[in-house]
Protein backbone atom coordinates (compact mmCIF):
# COMPACT_ATOMS: atom_id res chain seq x y z
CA UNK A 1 -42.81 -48.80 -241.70
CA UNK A 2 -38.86 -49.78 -241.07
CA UNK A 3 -36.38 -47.69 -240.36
CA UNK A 4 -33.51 -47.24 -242.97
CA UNK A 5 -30.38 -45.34 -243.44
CA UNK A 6 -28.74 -44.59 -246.89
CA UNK A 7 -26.08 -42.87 -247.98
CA UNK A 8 -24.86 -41.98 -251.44
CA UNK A 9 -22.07 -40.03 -253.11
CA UNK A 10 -22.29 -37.38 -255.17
CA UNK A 11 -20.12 -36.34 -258.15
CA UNK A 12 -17.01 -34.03 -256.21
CA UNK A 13 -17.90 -31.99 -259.78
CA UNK A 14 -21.31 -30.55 -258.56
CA UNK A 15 -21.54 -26.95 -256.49
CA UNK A 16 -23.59 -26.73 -253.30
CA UNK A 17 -26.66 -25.69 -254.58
CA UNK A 18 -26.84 -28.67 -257.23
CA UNK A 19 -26.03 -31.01 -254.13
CA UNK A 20 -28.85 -29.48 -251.81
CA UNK A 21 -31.22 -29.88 -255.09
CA UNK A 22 -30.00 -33.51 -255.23
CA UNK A 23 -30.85 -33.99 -251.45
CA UNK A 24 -34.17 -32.34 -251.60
CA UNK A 25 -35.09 -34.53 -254.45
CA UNK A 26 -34.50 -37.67 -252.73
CA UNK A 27 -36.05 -36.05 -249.39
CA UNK A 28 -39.34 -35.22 -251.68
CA UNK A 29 -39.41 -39.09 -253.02
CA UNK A 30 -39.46 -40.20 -249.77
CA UNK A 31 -41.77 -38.06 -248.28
CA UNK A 32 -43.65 -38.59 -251.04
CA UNK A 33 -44.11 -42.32 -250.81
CA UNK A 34 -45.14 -42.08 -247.68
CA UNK A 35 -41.57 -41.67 -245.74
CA UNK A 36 -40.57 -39.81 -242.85
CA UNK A 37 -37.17 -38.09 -242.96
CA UNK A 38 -35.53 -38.34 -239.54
CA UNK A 39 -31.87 -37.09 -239.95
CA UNK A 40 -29.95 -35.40 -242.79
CA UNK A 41 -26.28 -35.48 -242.34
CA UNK A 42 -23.89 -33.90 -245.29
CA UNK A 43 -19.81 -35.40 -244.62
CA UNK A 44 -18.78 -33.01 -247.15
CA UNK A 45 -15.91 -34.03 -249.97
CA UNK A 46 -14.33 -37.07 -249.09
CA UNK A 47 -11.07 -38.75 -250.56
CA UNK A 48 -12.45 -42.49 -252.18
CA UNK A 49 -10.52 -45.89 -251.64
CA UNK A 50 -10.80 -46.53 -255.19
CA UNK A 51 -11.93 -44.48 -258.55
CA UNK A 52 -15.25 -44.56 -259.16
CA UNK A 53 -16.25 -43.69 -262.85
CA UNK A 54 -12.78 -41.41 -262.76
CA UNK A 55 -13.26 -39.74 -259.92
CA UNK A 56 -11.37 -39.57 -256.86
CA UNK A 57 -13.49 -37.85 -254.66
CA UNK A 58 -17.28 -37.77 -253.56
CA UNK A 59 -19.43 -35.84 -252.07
CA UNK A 60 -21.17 -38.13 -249.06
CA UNK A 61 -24.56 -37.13 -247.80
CA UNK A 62 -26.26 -39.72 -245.29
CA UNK A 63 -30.13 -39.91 -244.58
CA UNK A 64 -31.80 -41.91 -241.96
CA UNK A 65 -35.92 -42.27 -242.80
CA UNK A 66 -38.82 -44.32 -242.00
CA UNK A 67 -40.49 -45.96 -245.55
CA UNK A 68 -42.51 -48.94 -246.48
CA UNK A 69 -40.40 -51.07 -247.66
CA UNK A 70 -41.57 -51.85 -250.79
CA UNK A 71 -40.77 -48.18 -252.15
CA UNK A 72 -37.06 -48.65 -251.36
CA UNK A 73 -37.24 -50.26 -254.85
CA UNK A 74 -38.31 -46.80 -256.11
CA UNK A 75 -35.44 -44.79 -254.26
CA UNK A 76 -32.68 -47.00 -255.42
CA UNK A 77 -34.33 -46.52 -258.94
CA UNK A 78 -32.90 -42.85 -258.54
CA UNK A 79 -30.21 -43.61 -257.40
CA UNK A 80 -29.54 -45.99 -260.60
CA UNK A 81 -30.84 -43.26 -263.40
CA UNK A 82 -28.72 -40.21 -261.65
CA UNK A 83 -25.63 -39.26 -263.45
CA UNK A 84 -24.85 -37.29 -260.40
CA UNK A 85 -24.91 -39.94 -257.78
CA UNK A 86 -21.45 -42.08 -258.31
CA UNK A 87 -22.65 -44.99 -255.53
CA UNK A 88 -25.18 -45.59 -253.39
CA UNK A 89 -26.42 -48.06 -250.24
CA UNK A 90 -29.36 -48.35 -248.14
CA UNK A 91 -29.46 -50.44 -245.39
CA UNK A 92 -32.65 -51.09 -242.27
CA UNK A 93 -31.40 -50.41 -239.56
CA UNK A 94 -32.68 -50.99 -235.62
CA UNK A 95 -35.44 -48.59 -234.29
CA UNK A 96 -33.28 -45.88 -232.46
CA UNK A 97 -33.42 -45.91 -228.97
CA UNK A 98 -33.83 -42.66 -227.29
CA UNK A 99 -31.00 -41.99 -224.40
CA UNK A 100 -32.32 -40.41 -221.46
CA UNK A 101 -29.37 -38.43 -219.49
CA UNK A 102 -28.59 -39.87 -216.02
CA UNK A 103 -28.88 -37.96 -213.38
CA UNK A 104 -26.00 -39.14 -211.40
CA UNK A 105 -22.59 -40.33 -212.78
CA UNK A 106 -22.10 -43.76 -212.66
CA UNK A 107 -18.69 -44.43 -211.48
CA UNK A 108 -16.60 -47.84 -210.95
CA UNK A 109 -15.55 -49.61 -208.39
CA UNK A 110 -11.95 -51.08 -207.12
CA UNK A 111 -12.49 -54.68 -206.48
């Protein structure tokens, strides 16, 4: 399984409860397929660069997930037949590398 982050925007039209039901929908597809959800991160209502089907404002929620890749087809699918999502992108991504605190501060030196 690969590692992959996508992020989509959601109509600035839709309450919170429609936009967690939106999020939980995708989660559930890609749990489903055999996914693992890793992070869930909602940005909230965001200004766009440009209208996007008359709207100039989104709602951006990003997800970072482990799928096959072959069922990335699938998600994108939802993305496409959703009147509620205005854009999406999904992207693999680099395993993340844990950080492990150090235990002393590193600090430079004067040459």
């Amino acid at each position: 399984m690969n590692f992959y982050e996508t992020i989509f925007v959601c109509s600035p039209l839709l309450n919170e409860e429609e936009i967690d039901a939106l999020i939980n929908k995708v989660k559930s597809l890609i749990v489903k397929e055999g996914g693992e959800i890793k992070n869930v991160n909602k940005w909230g209502k965001k200004k766009l660069a440009y209208p996007i089907k008359r709207h100039r404002e989104g709602f951006y929620v990003i997800l970072e997930f482990y799928s096959p890749t072959e069922k990335i087809k699938e998600l994108e699918n939802l993305y496409r037949v959703t009147d509620k999502i205005i854009r999406y992108l999904t992207v693999r991504k680099e395993e993340p590398v844990p950080v492990s605190p150090r235990s002393e501060p590193v600090i430079a030196e004067k040459k």
